[in-house]
Protein backbone atom coordinates (compact mmCIF):
# COMPACT_ATOMS: atom_id res chain seq x y z
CA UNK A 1 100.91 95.60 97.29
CA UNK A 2 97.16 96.15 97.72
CA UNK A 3 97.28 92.38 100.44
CA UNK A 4 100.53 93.98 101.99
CA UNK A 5 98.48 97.18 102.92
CA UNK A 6 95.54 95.62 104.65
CA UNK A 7 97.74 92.86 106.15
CA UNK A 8 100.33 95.91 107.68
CA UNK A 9 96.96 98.05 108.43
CA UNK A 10 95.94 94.87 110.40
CA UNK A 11 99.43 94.68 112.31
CA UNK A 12 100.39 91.30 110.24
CA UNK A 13 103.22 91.86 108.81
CA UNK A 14 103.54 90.90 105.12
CA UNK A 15 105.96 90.96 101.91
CA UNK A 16 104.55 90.94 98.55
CA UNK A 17 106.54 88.49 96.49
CA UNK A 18 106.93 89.34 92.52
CA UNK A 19 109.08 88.57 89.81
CA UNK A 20 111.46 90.57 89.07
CA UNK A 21 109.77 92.30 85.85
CA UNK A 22 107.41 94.05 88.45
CA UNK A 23 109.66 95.70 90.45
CA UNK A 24 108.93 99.47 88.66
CA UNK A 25 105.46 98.37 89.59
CA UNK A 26 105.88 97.56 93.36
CA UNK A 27 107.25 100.83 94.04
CA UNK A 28 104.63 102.48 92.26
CA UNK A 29 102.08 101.21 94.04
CA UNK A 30 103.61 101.32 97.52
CA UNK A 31 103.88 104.99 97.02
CA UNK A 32 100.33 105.47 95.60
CA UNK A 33 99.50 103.64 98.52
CA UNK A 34 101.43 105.91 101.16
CA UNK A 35 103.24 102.70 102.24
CA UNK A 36 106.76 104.04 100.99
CA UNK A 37 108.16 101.37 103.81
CA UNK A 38 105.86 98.18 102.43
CA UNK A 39 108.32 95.44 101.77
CA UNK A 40 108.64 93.24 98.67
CA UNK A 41 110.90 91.35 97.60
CA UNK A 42 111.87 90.22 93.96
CA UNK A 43 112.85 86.51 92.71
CA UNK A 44 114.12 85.97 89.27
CA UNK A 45 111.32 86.31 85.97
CA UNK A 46 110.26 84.61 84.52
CA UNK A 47 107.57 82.96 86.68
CA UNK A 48 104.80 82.06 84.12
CA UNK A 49 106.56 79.16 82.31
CA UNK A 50 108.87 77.83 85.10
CA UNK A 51 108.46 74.20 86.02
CA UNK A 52 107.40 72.70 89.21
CA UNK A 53 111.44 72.39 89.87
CA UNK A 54 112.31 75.57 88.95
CA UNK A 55 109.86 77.19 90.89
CA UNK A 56 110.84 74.98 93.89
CA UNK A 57 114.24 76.38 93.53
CA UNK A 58 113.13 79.99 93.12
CA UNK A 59 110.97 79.80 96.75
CA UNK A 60 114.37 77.83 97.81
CA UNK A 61 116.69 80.75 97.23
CA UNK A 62 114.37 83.54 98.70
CA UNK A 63 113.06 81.79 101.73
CA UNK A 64 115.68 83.61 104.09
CA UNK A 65 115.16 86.66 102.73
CA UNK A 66 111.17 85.68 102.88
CA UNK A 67 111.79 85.12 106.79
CA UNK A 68 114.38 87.58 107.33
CA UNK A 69 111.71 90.89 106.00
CA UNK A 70 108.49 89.55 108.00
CA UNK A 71 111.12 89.24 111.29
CA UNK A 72 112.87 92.23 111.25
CA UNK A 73 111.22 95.29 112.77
């Protein structure tokens, strides 16, 4: 979230990509950060141990929704 507020501050528009054990912790920090409105967007945990394939498929499945958050105003 800390990348996604100097990015936004900068007018680049960014999504902070986590697994989705971290989502308590995205919104936390969005809101200690006064970005209540920072996007982020959550793929399936775990990341750590996934396989070259797996995490292919993981960046497969959220690429949409990876292109639909930085296009939409």
């Amino acid at each position: 979230m800390h990348d996604n507020f100097w990015f936004e501050t900068q007018g680049i528009p960014a999504l902070a990509i986590a697994s989705s054990e971290f989502g308590q912790a995205a919104i936390a920090q969005r809101t200690a950060l006064g970005m209540n409105d920072a996007r982020y967007l959550l793929v399936p945990h775990p990341i750590q141990d996934a396989t070259d394939a797996e995490m292919r498929a993981k960046a497969h499945h959220a690429l949409e929704q990876i292109i639909k958050a930085l296009t939409e105003n």
